[in-house]
PDB file of N, CA and C in Angstrom:
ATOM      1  N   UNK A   1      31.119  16.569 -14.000  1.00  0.00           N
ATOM      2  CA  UNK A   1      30.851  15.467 -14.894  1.00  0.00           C
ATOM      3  C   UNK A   1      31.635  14.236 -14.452  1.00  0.00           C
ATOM      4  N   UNK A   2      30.804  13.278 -14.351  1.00  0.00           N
ATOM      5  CA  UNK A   2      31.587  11.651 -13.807  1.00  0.00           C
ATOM      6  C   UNK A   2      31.926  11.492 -14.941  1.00  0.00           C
ATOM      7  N   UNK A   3      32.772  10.639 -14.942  1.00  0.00           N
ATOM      8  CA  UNK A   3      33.729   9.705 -16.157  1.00  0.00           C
ATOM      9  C   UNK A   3      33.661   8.239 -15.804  1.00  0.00           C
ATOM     10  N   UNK A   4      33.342   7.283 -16.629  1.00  0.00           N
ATOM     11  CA  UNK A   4      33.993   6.157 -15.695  1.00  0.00           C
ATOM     12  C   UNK A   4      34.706   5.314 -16.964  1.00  0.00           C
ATOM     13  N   UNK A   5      35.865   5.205 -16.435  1.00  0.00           N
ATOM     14  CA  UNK A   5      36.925   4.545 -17.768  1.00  0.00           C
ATOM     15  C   UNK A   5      36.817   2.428 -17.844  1.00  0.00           C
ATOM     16  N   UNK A   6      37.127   1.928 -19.217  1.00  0.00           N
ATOM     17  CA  UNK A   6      36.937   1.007 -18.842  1.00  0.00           C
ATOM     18  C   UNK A   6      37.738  -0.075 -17.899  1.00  0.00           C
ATOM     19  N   UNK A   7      38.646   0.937 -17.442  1.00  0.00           N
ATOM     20  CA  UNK A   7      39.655  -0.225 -16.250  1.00  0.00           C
ATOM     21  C   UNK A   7      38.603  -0.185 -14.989  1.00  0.00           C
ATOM     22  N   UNK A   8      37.780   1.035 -14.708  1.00  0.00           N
ATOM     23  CA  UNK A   8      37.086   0.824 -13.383  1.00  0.00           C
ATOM     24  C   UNK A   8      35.700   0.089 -13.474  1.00  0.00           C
ATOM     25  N   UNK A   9      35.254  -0.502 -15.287  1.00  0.00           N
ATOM     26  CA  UNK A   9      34.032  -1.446 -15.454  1.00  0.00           C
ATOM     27  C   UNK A   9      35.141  -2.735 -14.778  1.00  0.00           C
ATOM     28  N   UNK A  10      36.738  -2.784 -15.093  1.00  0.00           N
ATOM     29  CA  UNK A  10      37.052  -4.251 -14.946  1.00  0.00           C
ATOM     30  C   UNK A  10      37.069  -4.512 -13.370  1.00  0.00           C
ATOM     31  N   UNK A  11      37.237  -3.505 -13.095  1.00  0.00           N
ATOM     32  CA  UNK A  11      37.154  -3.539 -11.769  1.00  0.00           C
ATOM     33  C   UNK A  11      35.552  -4.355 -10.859  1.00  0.00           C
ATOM     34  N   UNK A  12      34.639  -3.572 -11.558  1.00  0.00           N
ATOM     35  CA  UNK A  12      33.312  -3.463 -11.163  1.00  0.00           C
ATOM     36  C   UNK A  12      33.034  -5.125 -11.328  1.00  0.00           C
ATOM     37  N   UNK A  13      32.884  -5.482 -12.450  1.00  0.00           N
ATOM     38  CA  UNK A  13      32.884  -6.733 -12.989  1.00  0.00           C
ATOM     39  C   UNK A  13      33.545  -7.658 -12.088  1.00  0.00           C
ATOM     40  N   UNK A  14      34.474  -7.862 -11.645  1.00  0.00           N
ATOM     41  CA  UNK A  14      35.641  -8.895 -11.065  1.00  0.00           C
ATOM     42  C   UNK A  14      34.698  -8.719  -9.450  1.00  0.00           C
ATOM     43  N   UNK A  15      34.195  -7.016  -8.851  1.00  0.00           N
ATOM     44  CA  UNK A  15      33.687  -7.054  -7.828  1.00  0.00           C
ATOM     45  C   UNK A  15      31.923  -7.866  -7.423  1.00  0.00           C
ATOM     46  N   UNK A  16      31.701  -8.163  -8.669  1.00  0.00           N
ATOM     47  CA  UNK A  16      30.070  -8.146  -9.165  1.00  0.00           C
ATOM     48  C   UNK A  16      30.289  -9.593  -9.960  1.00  0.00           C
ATOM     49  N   UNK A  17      31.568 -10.255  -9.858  1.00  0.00           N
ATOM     50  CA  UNK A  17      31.520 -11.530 -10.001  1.00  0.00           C
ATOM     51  C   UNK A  17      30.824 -11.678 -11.502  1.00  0.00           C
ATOM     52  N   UNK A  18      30.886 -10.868 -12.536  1.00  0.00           N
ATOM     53  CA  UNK A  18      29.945 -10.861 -13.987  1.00  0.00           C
ATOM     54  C   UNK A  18      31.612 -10.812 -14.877  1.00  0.00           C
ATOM     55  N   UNK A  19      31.030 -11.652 -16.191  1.00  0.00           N
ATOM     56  CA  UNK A  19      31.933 -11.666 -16.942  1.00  0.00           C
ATOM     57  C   UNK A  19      31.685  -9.998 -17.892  1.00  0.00           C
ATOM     58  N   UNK A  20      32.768  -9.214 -18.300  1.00  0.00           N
ATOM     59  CA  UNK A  20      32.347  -8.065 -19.389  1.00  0.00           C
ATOM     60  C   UNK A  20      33.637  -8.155 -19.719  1.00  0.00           C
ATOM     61  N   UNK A  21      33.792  -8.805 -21.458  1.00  0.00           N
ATOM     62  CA  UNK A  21      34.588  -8.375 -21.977  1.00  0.00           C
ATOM     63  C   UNK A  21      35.407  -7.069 -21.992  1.00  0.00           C
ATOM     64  N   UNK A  22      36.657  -6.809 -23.056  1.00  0.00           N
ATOM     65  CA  UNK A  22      37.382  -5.787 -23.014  1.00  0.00           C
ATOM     66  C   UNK A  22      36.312  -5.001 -23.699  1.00  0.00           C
ATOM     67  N   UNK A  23      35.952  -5.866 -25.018  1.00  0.00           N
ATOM     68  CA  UNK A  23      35.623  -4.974 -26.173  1.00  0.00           C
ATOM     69  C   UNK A  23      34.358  -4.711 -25.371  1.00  0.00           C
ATOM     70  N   UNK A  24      33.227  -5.053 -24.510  1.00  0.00           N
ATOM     71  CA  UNK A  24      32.115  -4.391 -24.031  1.00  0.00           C
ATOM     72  C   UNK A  24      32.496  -3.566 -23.139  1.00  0.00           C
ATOM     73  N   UNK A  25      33.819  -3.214 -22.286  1.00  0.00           N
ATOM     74  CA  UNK A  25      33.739  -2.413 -21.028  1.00  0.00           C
ATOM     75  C   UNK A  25      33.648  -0.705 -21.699  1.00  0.00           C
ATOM     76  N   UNK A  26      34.133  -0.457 -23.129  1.00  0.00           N
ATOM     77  CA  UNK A  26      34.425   0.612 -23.391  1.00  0.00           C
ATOM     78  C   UNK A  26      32.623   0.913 -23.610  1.00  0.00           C
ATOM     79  N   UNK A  27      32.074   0.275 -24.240  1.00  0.00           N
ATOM     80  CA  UNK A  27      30.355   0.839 -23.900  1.00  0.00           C
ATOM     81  C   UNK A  27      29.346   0.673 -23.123  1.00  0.00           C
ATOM     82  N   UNK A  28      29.901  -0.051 -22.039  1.00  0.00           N
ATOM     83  CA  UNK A  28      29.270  -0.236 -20.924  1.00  0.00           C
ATOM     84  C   UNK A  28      29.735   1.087 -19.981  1.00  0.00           C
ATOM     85  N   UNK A  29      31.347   1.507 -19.880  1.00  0.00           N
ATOM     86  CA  UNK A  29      31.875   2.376 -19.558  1.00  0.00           C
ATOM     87  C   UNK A  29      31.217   3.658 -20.069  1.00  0.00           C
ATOM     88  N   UNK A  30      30.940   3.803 -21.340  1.00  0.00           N
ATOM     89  CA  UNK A  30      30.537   5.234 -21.892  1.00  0.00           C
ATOM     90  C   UNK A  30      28.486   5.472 -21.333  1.00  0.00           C
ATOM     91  N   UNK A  31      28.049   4.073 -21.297  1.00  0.00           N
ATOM     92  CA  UNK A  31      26.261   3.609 -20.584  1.00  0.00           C
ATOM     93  C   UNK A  31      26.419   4.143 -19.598  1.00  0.00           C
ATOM     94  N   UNK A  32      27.198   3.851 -18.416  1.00  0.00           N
ATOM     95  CA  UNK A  32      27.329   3.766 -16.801  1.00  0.00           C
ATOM     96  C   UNK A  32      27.916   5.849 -16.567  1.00  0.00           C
ATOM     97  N   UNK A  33      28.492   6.276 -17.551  1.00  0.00           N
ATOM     98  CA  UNK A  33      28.641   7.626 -17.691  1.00  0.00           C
ATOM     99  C   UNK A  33      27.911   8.747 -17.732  1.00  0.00           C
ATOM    100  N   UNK A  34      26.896   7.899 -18.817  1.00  0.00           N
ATOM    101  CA  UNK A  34      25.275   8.425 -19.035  1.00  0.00           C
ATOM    102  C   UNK A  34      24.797   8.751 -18.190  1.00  0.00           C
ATOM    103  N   UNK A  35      24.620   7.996 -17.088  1.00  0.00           N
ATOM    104  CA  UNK A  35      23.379   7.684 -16.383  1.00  0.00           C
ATOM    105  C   UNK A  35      23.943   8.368 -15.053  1.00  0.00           C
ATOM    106  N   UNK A  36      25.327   8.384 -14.758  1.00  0.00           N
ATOM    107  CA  UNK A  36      25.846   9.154 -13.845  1.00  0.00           C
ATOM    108  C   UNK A  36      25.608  10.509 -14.391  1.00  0.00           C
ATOM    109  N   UNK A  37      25.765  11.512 -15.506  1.00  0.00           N
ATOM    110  CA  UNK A  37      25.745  12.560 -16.232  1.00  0.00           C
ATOM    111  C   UNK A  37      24.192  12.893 -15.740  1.00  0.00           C
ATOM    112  N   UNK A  38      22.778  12.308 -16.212  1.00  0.00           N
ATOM    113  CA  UNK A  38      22.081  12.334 -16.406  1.00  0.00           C
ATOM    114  C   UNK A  38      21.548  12.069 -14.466  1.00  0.00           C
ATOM    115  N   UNK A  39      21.941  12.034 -13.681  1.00  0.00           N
ATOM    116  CA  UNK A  39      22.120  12.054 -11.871  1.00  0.00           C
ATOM    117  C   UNK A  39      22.327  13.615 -11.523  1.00  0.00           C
ATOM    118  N   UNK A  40      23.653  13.638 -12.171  1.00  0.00           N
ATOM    119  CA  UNK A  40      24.258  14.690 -11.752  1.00  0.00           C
ATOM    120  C   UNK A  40      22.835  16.186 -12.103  1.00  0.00           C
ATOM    121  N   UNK A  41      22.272  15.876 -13.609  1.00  0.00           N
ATOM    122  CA  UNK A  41      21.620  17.003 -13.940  1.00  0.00           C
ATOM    123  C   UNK A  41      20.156  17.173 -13.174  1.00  0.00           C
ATOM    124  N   UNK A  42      19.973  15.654 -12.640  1.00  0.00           N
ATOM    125  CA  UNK A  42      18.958  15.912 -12.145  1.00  0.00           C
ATOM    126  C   UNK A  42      18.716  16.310 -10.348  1.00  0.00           C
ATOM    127  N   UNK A  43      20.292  16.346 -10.162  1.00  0.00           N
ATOM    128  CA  UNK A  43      20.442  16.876  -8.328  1.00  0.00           C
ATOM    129  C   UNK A  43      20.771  18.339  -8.906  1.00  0.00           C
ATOM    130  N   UNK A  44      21.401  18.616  -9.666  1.00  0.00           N
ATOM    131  CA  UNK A  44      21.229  20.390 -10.065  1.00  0.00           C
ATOM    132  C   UNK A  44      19.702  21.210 -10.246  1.00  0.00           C
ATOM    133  N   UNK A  45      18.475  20.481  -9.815  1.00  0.00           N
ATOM    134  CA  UNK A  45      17.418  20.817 -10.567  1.00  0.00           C
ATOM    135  C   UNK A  45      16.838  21.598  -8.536  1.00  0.00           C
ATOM    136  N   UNK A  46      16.070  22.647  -8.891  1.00  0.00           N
ATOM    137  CA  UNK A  46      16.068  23.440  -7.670  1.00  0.00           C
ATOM    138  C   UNK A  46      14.571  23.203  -7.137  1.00  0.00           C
ATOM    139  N   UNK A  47      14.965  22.320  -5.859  1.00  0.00           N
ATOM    140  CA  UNK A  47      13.624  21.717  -5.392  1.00  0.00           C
ATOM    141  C   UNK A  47      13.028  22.005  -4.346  1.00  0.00           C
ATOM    142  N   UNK A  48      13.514  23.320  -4.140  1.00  0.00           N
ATOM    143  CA  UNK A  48      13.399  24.282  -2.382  1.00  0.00           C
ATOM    144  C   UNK A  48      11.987  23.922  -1.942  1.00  0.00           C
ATOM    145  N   UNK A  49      11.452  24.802  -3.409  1.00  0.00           N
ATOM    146  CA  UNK A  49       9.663  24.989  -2.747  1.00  0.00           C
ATOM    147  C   UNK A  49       8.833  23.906  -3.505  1.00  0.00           C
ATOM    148  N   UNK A  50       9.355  22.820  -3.301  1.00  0.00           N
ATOM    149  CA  UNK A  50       8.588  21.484  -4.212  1.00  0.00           C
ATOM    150  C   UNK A  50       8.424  20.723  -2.966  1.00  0.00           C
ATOM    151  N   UNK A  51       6.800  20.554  -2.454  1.00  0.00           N
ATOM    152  CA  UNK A  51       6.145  19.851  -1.580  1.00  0.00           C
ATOM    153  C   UNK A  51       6.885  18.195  -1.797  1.00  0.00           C
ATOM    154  N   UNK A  52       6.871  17.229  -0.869  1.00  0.00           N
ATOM    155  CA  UNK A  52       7.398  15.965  -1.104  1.00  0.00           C
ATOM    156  C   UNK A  52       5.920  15.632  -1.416  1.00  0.00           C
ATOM    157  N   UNK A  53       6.101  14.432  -1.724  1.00  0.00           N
ATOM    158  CA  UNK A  53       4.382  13.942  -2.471  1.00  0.00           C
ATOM    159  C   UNK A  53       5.189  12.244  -1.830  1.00  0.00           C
ATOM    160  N   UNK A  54       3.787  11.848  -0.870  1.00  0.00           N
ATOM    161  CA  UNK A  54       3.541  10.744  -0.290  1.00  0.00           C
ATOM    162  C   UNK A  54       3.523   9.420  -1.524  1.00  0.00           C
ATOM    163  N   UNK A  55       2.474   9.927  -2.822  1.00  0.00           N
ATOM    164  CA  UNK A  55       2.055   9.233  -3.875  1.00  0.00           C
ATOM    165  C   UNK A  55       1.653  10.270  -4.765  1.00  0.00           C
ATOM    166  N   UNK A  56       1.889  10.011  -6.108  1.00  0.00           N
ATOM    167  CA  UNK A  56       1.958  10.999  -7.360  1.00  0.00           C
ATOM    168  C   UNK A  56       0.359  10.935  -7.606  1.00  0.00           C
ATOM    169  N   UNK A  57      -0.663  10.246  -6.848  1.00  0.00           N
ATOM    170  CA  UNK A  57      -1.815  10.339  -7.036  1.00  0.00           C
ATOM    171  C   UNK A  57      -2.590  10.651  -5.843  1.00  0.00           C
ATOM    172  N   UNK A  58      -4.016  11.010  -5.938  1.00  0.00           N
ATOM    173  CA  UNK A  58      -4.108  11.290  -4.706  1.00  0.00           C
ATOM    174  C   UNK A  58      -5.277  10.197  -4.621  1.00  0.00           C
ATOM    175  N   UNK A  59      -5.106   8.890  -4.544  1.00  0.00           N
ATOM    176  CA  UNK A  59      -5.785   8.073  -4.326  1.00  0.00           C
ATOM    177  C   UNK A  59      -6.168   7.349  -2.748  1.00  0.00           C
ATOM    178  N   UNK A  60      -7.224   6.961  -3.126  1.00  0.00           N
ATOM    179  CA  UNK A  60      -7.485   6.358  -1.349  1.00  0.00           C
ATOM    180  C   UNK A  60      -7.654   5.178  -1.583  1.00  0.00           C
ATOM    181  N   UNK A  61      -7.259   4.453  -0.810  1.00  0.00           N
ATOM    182  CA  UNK A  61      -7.465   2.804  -0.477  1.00  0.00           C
ATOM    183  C   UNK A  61      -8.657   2.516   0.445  1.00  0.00           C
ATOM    184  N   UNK A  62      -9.281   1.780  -0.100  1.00  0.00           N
ATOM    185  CA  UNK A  62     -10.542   1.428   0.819  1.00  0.00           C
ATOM    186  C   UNK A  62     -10.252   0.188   1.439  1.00  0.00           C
ATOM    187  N   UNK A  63     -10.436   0.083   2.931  1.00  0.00           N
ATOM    188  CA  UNK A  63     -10.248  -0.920   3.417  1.00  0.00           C
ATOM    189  C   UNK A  63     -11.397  -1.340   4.108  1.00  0.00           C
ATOM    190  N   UNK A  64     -11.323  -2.956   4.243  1.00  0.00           N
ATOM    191  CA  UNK A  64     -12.661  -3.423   4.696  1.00  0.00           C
ATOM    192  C   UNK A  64     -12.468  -3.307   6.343  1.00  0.00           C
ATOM    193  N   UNK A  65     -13.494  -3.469   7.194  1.00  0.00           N
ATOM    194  CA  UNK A  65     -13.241  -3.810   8.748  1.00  0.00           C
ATOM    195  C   UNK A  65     -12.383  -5.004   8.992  1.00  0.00           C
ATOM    196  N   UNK A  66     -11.470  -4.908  10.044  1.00  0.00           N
ATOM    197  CA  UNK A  66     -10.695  -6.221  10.384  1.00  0.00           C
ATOM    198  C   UNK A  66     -11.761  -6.935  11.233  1.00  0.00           C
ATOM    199  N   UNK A  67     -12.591  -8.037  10.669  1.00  0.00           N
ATOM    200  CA  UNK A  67     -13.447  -8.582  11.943  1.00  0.00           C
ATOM    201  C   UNK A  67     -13.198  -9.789  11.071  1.00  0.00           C
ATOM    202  N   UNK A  68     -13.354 -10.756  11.934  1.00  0.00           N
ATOM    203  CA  UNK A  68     -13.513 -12.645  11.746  1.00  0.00           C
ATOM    204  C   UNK A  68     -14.893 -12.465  11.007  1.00  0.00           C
ATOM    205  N   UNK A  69     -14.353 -13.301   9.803  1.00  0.00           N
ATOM    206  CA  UNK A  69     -15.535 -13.355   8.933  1.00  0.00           C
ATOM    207  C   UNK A  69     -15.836 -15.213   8.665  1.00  0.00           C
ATOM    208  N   UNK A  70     -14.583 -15.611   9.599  1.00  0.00           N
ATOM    209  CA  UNK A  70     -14.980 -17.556   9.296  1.00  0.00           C
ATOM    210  C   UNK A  70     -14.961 -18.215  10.886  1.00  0.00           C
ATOM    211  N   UNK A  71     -16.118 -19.486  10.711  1.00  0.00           N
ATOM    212  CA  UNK A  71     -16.026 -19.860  12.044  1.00  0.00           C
ATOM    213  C   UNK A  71     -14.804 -20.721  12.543  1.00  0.00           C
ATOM    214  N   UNK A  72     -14.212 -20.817  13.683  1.00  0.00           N
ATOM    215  CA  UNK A  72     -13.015 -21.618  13.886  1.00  0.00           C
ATOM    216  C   UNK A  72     -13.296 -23.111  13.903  1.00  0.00           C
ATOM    217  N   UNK A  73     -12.875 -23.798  12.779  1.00  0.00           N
ATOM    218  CA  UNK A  73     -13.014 -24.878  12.296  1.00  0.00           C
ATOM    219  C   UNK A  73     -11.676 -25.667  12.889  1.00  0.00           C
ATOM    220  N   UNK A  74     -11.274 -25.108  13.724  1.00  0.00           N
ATOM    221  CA  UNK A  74      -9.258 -26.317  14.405  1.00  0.00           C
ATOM    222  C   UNK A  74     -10.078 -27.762  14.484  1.00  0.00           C
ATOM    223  N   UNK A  75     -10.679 -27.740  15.477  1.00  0.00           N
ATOM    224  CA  UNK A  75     -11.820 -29.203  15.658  1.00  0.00           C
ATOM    225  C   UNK A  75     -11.640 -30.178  14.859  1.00  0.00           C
ATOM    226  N   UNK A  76     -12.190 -29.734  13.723  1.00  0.00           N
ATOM    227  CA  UNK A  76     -12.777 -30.230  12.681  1.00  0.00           C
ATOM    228  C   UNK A  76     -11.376 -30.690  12.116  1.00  0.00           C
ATOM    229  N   UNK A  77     -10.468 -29.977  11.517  1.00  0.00           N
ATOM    230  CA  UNK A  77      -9.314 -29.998  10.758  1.00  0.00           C
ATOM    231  C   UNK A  77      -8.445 -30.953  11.703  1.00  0.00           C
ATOM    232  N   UNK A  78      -8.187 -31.090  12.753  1.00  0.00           N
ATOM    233  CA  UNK A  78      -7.762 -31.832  13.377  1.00  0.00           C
ATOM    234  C   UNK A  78      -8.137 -33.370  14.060  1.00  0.00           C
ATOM    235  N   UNK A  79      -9.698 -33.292  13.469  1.00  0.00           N
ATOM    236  CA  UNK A  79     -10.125 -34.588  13.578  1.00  0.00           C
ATOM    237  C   UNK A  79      -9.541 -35.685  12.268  1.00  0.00           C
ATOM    238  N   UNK A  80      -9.339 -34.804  11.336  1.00  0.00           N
ATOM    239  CA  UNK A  80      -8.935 -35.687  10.300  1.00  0.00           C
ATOM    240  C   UNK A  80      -7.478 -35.648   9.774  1.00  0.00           C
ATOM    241  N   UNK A  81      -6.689 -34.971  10.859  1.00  0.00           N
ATOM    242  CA  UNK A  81      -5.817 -35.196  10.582  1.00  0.00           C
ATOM    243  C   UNK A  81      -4.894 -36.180  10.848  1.00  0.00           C
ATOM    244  N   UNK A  82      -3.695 -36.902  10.119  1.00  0.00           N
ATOM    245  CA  UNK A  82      -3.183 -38.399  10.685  1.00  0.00           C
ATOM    246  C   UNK A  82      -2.371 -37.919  12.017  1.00  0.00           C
ATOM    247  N   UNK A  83      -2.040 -37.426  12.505  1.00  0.00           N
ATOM    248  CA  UNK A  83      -1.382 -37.072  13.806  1.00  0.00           C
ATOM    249  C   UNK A  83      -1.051 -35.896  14.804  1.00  0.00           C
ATOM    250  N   UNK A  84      -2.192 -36.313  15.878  1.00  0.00           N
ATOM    251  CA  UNK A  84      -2.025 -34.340  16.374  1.00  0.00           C
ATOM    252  C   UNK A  84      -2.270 -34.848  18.150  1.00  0.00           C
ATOM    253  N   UNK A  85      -1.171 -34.496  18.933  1.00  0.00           N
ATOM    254  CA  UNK A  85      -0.838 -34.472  20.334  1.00  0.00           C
ATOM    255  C   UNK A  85      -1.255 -32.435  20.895  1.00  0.00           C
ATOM    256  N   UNK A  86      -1.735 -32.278  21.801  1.00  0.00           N
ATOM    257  CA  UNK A  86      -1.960 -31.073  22.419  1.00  0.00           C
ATOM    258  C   UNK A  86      -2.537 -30.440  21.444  1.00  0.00           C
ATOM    259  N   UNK A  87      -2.971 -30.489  20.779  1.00  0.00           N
ATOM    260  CA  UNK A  87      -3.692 -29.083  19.481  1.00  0.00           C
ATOM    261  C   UNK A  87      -2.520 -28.893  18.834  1.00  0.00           C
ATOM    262  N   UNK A  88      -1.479 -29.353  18.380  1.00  0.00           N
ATOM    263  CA  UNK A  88      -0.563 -29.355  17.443  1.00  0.00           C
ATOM    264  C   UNK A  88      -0.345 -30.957  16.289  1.00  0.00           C
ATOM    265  N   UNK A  89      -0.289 -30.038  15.393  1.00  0.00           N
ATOM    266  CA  UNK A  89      -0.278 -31.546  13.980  1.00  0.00           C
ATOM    267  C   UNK A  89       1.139 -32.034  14.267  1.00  0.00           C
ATOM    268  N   UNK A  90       1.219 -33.423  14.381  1.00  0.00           N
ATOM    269  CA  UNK A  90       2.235 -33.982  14.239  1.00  0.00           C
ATOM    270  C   UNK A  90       3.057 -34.685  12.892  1.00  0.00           C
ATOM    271  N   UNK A  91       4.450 -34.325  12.346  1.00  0.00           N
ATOM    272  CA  UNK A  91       5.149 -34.393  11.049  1.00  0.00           C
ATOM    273  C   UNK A  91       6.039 -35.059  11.705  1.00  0.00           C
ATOM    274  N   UNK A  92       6.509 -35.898   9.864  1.00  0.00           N
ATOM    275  CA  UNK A  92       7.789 -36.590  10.384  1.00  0.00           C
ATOM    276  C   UNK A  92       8.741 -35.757  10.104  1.00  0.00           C
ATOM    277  N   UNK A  93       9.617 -36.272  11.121  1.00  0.00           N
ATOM    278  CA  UNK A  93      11.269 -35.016  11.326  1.00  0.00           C
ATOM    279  C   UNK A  93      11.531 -35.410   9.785  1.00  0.00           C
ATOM    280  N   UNK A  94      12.351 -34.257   9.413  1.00  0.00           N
ATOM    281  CA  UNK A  94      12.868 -34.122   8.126  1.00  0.00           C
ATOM    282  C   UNK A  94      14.496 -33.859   8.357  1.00  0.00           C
ATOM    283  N   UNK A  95      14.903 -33.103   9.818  1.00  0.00           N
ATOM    284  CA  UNK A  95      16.311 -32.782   9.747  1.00  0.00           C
ATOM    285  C   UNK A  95      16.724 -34.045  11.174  1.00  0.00           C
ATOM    286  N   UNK A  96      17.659 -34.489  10.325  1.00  0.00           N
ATOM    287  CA  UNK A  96      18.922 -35.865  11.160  1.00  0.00           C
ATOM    288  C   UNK A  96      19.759 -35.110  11.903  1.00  0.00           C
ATOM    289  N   UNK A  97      19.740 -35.733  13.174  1.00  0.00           N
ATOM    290  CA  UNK A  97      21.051 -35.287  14.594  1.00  0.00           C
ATOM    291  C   UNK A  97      22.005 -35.933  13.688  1.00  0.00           C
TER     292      UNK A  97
END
């Protein structure tokens, strides 16, 4: 059985940069106990002959074909754009030397 007292929530807290009062560490301390308690019972549970399961369902995903379904329009998009050298759009710099 874990324990966790509330000097090691003050601890946690100061490490986790979160404010937790005195008066909350003692039930945050007795929460964080729980849930360690409630760990512990569930690694005691005997899982020898328990298949791993990929997904708790046995669902299939349908996927479409990967094929080009639009015509390449660069041309076009780049005719109207305000500034484009080699097939690249030209922007104004945003970051200063």
């Amino acid at each position: 059985m874990a324990t966790v007292e509330p000097s090691d929530i003050a601890k946690l807290a100061q490490l986790a940069r979160i404010a937790v009062s005195e008066q909350q560490s003692g039930e945050v301390a007795s929460r964080i106990t729980e849930v360690l308690n409630l760990v512990d019972q569930l690694q005691a549970a005997d899982t020898r002959d328990v298949e791993p399961m990929a997904h708790p369902l046995d669902a299939v995903q349908r996927l479409r074909a990967d094929q080009v379904t639009e015509q390449n329009r660069r041309e076009a998009f780049q005719a109207i754009a305000p500034a484009v050298e080699d097939g690249l759009y030209l922007v104004p710099r945003v970051i200063e030397e």
